[in-house]
N, C-alpha and C. Protein backbone atom coordinates (compact mmCIF):
# COMPACT_ATOMS: atom_id res chain seq x y z
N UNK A 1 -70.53 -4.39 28.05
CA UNK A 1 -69.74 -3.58 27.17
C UNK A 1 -68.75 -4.49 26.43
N UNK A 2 -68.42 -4.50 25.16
CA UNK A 2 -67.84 -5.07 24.31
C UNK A 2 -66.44 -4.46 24.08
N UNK A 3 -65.23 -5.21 24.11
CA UNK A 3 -63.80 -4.66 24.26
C UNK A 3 -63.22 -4.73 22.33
N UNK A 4 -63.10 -3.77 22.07
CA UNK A 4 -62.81 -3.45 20.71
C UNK A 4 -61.39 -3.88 20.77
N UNK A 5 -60.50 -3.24 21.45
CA UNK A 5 -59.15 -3.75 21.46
C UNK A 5 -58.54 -5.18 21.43
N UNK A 6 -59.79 -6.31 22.00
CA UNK A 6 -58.82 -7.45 21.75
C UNK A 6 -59.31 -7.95 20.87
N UNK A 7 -58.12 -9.35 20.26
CA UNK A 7 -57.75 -9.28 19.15
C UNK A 7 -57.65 -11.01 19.49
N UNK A 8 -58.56 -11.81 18.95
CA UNK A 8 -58.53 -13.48 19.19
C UNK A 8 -57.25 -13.77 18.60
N UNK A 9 -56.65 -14.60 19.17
CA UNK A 9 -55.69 -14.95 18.78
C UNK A 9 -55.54 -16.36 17.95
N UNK A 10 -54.95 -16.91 16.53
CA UNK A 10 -55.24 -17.57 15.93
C UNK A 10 -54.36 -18.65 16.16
N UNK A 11 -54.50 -20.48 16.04
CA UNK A 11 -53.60 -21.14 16.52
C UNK A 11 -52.68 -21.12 15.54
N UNK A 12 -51.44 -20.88 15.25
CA UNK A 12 -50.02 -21.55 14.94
C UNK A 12 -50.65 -22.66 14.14
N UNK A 13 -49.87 -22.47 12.84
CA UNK A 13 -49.99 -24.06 11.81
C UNK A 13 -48.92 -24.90 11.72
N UNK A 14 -49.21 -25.63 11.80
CA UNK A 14 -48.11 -27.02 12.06
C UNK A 14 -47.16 -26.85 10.87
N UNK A 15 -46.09 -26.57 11.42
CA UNK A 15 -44.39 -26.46 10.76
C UNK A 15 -44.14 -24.65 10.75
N UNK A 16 -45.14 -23.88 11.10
CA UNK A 16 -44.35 -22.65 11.32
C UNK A 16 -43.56 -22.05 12.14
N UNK A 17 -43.18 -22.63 13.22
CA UNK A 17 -42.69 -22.76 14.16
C UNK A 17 -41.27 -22.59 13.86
N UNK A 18 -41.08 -24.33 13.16
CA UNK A 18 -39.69 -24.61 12.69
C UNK A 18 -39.46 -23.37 11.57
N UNK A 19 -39.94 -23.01 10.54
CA UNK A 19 -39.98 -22.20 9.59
C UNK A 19 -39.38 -21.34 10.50
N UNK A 20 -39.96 -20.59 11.62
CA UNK A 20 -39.73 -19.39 12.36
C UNK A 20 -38.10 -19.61 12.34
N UNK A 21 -38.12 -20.64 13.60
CA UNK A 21 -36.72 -20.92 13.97
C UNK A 21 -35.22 -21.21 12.81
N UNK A 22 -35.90 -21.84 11.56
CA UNK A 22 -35.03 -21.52 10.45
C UNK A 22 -34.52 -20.40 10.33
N UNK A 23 -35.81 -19.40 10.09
CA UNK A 23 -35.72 -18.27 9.44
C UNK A 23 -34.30 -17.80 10.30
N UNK A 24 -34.72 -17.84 11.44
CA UNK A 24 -33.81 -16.98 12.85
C UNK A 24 -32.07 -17.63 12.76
N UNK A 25 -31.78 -18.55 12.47
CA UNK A 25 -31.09 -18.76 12.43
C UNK A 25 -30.04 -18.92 11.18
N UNK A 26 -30.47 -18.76 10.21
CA UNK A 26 -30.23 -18.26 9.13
C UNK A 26 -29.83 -16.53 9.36
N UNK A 27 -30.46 -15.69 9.49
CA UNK A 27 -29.92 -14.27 10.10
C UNK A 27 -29.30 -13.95 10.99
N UNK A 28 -28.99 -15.20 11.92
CA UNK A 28 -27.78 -15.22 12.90
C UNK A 28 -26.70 -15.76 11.89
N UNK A 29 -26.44 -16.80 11.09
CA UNK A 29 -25.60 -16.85 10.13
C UNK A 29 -25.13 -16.18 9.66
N UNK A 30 -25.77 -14.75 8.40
CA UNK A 30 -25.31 -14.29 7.53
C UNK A 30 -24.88 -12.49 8.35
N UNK A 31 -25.42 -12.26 9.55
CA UNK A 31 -24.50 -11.29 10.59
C UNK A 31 -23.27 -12.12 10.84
N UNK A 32 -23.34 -13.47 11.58
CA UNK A 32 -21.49 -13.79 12.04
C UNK A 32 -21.07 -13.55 10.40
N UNK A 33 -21.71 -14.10 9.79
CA UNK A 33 -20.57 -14.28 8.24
C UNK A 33 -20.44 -12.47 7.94
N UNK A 34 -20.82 -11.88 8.12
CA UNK A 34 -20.63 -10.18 8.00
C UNK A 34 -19.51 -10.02 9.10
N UNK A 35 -19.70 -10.15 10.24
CA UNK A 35 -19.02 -9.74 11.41
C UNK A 35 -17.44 -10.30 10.82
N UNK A 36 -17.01 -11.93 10.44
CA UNK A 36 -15.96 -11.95 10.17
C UNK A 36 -15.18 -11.70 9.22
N UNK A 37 -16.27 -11.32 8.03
CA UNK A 37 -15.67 -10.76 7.02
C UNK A 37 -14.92 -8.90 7.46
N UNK A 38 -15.63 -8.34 8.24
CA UNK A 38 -15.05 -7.45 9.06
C UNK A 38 -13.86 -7.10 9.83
N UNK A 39 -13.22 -8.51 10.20
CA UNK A 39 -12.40 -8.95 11.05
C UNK A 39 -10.89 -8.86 10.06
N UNK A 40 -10.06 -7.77 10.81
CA UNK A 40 -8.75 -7.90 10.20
C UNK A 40 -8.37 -9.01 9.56
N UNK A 41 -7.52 -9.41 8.65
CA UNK A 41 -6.75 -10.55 8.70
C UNK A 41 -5.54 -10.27 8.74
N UNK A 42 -5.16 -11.30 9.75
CA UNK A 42 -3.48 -11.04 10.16
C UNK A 42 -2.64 -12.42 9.61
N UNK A 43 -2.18 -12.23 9.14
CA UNK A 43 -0.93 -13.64 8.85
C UNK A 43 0.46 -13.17 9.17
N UNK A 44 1.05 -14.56 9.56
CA UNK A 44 2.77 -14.37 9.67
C UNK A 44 3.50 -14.91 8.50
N UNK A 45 4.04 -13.99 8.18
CA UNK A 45 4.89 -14.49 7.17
C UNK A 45 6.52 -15.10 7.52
N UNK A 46 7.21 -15.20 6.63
CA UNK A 46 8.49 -15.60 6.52
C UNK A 46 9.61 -14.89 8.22
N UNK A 47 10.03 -15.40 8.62
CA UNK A 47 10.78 -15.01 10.12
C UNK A 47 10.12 -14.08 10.92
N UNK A 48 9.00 -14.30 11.23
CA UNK A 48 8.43 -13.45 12.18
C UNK A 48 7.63 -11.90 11.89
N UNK A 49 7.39 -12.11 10.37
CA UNK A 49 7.06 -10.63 10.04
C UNK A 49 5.24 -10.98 10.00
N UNK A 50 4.73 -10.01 10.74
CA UNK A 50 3.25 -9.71 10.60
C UNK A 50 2.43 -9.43 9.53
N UNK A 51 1.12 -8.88 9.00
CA UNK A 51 1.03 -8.47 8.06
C UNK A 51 -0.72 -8.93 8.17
N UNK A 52 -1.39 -7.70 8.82
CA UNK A 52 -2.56 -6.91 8.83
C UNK A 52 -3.48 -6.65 7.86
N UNK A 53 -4.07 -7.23 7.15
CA UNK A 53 -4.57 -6.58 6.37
C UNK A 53 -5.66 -5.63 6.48
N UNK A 54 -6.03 -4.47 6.41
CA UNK A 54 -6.60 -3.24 6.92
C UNK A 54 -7.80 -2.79 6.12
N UNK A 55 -7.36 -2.86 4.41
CA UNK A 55 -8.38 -2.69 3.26
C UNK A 55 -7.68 -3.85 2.16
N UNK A 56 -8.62 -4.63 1.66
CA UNK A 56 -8.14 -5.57 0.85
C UNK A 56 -7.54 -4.84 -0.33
N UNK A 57 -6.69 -5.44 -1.51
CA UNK A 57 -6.17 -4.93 -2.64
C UNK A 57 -6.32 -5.57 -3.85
N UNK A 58 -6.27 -5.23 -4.83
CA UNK A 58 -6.75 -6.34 -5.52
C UNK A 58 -5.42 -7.06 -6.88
N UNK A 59 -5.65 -7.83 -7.35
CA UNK A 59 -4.72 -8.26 -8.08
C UNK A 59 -3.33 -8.94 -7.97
N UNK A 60 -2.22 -9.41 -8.78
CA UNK A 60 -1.24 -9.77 -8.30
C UNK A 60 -0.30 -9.38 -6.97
N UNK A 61 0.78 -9.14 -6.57
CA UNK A 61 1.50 -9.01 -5.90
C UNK A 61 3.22 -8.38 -6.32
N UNK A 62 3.75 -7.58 -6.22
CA UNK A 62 5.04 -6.91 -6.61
C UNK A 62 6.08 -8.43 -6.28
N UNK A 63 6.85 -8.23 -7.30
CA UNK A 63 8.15 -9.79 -6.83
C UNK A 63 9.14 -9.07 -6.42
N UNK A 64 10.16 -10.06 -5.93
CA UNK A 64 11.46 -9.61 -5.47
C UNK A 64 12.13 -8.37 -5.73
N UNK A 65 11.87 -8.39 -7.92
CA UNK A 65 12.85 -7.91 -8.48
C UNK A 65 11.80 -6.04 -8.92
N UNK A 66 10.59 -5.91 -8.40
CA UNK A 66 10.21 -5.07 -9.06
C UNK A 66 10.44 -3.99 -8.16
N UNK A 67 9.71 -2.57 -8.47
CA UNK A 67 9.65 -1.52 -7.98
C UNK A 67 8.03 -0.84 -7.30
N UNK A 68 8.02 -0.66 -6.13
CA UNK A 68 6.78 -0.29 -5.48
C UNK A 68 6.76 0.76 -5.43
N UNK A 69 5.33 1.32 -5.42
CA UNK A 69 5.14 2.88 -5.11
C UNK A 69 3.88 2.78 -4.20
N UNK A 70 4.85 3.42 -2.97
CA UNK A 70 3.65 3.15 -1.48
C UNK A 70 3.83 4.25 -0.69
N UNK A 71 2.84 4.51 0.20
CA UNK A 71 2.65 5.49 1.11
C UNK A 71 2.71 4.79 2.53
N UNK A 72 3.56 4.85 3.66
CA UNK A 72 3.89 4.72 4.37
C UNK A 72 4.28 5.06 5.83
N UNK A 73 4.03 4.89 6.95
CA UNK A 73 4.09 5.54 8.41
C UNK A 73 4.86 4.74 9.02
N UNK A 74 6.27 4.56 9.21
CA UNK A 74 7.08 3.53 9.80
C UNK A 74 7.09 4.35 12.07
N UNK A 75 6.52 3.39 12.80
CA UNK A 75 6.45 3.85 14.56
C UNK A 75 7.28 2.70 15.00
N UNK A 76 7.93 3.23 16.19
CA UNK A 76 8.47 2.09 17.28
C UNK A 76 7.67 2.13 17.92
N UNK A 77 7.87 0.56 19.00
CA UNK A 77 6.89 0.06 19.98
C UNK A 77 6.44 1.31 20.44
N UNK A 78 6.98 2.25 21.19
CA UNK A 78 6.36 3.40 22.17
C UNK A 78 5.23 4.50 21.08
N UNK A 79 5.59 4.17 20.00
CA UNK A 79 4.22 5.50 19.00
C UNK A 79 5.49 6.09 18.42
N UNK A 80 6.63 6.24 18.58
CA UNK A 80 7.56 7.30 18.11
C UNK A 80 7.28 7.18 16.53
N UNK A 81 7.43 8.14 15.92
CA UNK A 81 7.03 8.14 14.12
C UNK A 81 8.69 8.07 13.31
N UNK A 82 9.63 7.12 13.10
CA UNK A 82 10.98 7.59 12.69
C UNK A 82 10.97 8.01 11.60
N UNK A 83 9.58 7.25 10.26
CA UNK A 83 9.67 7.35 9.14
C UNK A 83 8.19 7.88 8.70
N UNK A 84 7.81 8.54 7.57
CA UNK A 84 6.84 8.82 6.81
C UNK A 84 7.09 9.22 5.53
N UNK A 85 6.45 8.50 4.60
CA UNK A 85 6.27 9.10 2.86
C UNK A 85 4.96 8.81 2.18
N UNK A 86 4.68 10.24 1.27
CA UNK A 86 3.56 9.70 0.42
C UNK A 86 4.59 9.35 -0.62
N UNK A 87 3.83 8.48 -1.27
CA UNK A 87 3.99 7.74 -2.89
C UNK A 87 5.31 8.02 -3.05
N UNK A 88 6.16 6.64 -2.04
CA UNK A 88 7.65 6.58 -1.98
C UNK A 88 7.99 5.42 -3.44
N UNK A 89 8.51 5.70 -3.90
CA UNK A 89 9.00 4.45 -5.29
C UNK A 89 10.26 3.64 -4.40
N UNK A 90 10.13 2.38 -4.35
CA UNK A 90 11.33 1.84 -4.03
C UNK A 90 11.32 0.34 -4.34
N UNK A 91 13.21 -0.09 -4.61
CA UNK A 91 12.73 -1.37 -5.11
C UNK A 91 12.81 -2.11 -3.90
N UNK A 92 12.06 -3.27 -4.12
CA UNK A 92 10.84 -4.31 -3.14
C UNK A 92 12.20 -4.73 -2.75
N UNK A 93 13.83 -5.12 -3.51
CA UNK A 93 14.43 -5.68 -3.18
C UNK A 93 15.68 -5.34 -2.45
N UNK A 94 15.22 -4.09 -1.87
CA UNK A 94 16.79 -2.76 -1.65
C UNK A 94 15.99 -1.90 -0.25
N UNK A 95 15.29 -2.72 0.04
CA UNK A 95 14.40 -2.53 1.21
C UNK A 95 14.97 -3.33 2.90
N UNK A 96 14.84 -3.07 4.21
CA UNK A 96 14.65 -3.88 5.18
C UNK A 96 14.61 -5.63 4.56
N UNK A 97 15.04 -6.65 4.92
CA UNK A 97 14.27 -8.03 4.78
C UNK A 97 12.73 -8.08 5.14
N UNK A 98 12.37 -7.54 6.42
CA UNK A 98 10.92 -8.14 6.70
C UNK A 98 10.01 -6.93 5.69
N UNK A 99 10.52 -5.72 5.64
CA UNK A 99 9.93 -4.86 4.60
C UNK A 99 9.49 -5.43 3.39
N UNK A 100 10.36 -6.19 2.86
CA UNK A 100 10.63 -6.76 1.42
C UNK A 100 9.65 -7.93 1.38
N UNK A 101 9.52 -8.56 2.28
CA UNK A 101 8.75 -10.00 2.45
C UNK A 101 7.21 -9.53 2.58
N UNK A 102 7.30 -8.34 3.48
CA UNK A 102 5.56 -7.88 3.44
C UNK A 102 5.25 -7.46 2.00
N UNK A 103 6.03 -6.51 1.50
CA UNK A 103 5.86 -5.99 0.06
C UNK A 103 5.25 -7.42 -0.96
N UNK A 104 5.81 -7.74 -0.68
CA UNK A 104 5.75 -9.29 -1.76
C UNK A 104 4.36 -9.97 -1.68
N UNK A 105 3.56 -9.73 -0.25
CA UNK A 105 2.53 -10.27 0.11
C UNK A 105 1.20 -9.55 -0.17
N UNK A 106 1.83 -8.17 -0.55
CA UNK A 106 0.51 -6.47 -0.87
C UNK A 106 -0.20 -7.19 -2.01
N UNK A 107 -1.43 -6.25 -1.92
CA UNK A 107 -1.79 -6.08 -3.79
C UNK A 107 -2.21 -4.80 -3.85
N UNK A 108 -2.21 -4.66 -4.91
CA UNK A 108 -2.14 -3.00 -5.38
C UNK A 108 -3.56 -2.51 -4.67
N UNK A 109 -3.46 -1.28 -4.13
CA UNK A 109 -4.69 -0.69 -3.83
C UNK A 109 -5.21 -0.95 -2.35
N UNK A 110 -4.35 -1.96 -2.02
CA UNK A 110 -4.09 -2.22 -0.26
C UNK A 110 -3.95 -1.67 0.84
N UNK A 111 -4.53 -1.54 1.70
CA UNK A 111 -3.32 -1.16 3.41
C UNK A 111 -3.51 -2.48 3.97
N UNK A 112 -2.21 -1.73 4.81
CA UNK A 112 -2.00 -2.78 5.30
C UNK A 112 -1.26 -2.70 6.76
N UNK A 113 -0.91 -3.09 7.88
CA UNK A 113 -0.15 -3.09 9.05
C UNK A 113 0.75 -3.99 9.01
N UNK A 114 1.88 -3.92 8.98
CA UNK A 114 3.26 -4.68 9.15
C UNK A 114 3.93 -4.73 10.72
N UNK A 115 4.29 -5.91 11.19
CA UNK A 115 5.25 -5.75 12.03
C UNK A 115 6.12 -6.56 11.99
N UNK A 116 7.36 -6.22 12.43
CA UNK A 116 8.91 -6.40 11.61
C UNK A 116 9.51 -6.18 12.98
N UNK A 117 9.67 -7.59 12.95
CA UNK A 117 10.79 -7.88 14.30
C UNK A 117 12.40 -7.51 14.18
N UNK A 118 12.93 -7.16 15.21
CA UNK A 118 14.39 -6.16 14.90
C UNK A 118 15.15 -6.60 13.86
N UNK A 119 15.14 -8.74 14.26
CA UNK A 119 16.06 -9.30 13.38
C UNK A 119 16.14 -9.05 11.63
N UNK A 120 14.70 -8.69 11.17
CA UNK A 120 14.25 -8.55 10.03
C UNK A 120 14.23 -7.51 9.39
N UNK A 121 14.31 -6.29 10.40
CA UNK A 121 14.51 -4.59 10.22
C UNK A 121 15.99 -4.23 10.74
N UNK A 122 16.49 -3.11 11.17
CA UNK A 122 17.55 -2.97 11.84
C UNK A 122 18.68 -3.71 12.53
N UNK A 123 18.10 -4.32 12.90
CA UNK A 123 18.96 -5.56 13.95
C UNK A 123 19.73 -4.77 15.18
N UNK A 124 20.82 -5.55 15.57
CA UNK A 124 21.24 -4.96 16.48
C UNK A 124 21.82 -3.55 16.49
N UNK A 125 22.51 -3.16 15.26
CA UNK A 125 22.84 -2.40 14.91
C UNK A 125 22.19 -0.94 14.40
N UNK A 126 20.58 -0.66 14.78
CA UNK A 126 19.69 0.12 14.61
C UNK A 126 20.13 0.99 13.33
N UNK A 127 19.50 2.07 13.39
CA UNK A 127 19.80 2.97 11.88
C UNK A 127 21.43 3.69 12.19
N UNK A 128 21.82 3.27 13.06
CA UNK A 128 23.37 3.93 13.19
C UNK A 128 23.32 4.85 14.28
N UNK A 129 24.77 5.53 14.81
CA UNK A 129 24.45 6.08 15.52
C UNK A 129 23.97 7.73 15.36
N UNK A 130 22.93 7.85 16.90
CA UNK A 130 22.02 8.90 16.66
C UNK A 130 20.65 9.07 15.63
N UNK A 131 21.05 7.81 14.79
CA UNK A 131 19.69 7.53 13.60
C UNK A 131 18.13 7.04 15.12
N UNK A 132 17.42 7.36 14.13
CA UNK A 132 16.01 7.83 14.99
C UNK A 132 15.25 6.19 15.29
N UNK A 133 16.13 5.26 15.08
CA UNK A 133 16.04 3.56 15.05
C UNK A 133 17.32 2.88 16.28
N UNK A 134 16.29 2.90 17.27
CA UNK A 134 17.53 2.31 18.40
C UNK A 134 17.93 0.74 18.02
N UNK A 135 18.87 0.06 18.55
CA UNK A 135 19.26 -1.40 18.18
C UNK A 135 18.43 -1.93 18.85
N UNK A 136 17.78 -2.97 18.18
CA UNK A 136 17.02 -4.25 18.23
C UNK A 136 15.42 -3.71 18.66
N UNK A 137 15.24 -2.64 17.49
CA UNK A 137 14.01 -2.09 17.45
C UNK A 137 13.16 -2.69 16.54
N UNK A 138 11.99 -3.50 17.14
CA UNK A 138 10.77 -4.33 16.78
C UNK A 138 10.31 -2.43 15.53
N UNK A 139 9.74 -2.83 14.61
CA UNK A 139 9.13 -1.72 13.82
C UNK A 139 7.71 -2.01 13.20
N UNK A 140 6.76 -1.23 13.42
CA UNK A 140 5.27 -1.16 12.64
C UNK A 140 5.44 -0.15 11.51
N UNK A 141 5.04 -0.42 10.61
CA UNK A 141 4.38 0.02 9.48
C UNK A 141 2.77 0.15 9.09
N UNK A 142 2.34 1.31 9.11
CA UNK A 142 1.36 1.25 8.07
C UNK A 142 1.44 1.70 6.80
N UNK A 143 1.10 0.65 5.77
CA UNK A 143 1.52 0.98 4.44
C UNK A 143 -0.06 0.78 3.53
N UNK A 144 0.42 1.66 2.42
CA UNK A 144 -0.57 1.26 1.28
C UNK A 144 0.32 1.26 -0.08
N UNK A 145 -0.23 0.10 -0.41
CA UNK A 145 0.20 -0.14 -1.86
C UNK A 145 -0.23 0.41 -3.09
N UNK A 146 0.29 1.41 -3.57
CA UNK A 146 -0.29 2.16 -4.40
C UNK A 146 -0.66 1.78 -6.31
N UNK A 147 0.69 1.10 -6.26
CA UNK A 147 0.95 0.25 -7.31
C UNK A 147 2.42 -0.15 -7.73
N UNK A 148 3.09 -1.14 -8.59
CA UNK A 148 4.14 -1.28 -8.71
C UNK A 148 4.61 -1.48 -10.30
N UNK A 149 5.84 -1.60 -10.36
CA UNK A 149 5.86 -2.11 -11.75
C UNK A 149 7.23 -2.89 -11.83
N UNK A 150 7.45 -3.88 -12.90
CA UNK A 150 8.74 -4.59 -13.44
C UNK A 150 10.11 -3.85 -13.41
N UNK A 151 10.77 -4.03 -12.95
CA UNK A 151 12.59 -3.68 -13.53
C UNK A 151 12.14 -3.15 -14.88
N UNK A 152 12.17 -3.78 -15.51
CA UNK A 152 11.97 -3.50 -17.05
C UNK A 152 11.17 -2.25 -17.34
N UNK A 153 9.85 -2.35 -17.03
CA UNK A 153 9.24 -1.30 -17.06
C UNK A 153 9.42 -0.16 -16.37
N UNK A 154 10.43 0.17 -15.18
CA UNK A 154 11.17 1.20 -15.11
C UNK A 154 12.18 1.59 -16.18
N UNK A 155 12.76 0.67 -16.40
CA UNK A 155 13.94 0.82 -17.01
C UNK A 155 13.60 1.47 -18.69
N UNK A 156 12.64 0.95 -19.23
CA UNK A 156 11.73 1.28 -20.62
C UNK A 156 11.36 2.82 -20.12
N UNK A 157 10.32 3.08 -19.27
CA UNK A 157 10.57 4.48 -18.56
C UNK A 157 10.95 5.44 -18.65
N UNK A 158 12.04 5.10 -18.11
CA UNK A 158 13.54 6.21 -17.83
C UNK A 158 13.87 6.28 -19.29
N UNK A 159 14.18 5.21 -20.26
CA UNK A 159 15.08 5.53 -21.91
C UNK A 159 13.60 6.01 -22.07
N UNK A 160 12.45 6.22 -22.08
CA UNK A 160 11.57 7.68 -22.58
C UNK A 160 11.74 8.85 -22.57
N UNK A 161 12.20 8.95 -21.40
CA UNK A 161 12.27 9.96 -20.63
C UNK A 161 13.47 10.30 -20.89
N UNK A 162 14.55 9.70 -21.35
CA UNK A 162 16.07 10.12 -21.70
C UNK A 162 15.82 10.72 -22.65
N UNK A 163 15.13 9.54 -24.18
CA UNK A 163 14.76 10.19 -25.57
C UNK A 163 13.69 11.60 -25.38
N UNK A 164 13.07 12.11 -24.75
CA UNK A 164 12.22 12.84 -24.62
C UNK A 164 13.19 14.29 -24.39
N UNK A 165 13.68 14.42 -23.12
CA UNK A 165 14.66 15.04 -23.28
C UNK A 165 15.91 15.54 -24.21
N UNK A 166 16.01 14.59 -24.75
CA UNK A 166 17.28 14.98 -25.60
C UNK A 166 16.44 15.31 -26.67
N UNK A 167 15.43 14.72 -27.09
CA UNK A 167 14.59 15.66 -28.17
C UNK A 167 14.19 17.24 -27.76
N UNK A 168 13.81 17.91 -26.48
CA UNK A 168 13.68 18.89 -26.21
C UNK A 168 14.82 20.00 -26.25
N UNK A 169 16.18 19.35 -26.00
CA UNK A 169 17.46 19.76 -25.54
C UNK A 169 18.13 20.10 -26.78
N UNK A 170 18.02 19.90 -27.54
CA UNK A 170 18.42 20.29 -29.33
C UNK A 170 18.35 21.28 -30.05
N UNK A 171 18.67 22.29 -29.18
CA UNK A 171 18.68 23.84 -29.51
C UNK A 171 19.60 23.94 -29.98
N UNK A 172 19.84 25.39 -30.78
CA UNK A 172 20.61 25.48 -31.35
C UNK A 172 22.36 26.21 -30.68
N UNK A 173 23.69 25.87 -31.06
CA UNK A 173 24.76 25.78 -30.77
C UNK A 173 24.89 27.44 -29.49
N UNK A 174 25.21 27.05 -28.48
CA UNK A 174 25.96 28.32 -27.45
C UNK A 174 24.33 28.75 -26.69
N UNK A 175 22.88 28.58 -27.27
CA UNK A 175 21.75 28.37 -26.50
C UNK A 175 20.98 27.86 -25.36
N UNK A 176 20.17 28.36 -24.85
CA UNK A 176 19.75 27.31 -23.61
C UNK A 176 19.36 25.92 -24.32
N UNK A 177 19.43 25.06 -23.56
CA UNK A 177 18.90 23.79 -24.25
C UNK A 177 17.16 23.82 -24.39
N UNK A 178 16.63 23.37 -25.26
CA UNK A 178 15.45 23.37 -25.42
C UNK A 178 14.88 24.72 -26.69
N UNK A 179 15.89 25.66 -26.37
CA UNK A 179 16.20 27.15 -26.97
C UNK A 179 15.97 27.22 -28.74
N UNK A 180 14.63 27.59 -29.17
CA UNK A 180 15.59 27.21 -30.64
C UNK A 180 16.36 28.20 -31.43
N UNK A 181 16.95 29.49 -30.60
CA UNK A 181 17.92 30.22 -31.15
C UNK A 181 18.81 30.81 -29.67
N UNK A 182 19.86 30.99 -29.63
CA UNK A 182 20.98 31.28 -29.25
C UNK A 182 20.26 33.01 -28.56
N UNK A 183 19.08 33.67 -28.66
CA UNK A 183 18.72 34.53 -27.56
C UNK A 183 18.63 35.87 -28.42
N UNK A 184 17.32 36.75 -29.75
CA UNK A 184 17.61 37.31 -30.00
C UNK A 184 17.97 37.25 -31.88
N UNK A 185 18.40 38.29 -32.48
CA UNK A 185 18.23 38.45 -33.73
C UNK A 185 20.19 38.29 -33.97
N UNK A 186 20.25 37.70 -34.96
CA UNK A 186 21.79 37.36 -35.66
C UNK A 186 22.42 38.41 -35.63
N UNK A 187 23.37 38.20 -35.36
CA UNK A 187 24.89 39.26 -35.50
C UNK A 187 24.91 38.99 -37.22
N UNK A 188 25.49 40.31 -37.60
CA UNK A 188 26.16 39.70 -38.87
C UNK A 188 27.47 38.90 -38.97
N UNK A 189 28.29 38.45 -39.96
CA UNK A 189 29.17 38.35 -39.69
C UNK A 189 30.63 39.54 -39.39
N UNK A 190 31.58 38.69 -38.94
CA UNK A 190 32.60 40.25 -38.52
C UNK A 190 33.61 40.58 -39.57
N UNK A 191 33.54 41.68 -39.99
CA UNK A 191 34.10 42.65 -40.93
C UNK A 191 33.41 43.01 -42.25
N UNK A 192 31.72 43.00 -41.50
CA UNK A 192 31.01 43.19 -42.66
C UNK A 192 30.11 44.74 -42.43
């Protein structure tokens, strides 16, 4: 009886072997190179401040002097939550120190994990007393950088927004502002 199922086996040609073993190791390559591209990146910045990066961001970085608009989860060591905001505007430079130093390091469109050693946040002196920041409270942040802009370009802004207004507000005399009559059909004059 004749066995249908097997299957002669053919010899191996000289260098497929190595080919094989290339191949294999080449796809062990480009997984680690996936795996670490995966891999948080953490750097320390300036006096001890952390800075996680969570989702990359792209583009420049906010300076000293500008204004950020970020969404934010400020926890102490134990999980406690003291702080939270969506799309808080604040300037980069009227901030915590280690706050200010991570800010500087974002790019727009970022998260990111911060940690901010007491000296750099609160210090000894925590958020005051009964404030929800005990003294010499280490602080995490998770933040995202939403986007920022120049001094200037706030400041250009706001005089829009002044002129805009006062163009709306130009009603007429004893009226609501914006009003363009005083509420209603004219009096005549009196003793007429």
């Amino acid at each position: 009886m004749t066995e249908i199922t097997r299957v002669p086996l053919q010899p191996i040609a000289k260098g497929s072997l190595t080919k094989l073993w290339i191949g294999i190791v080449i796809v062990l390559l480009a997984a680690a190179g996936v795996a670490w591209a995966a891999v948080p990146k953490v750097r320390t910045l300036a006096e001890g401040v952390t800075i996680e990066t969570l989702a990359e961001g792209t583009g420049p970085s906010p300076g000293a002097t500008d204004y950020a608009l970020v969404s934010y989860r400020g926890t102490l060591d134990d999980g406690t939550v003291f702080d939270e905001n969506q799309q808080a505007p604040m300037p980069v430079d009227q901030v915590v120190p280690g706050f200010s130093t991570a800010l500087q390091a974002m790019q727009t469109g970022g998260r990111y994990r911060v940690h901010i050693p007491a000296a750099q946040g609160y210090g000894a002196q925590g958020s005051g007393p009964g404030g929800p920041i005990p003294p010499n409270a280490d602080l995490t942040f998770e933040v995202e950088l939403i986007e920022f802009r120049t001094r200037e370009e706030i400041m250009q802004m706001q005089q829009q927004m002044m002129m805009q207004q006062m163009m709306q507000g130009g009603g007429a005399p004893g009226g609501m502002p914006g009003a363009p009559g005083a509420g209603g059909p004219a009096a005549p004059p009196a003793g007429q």
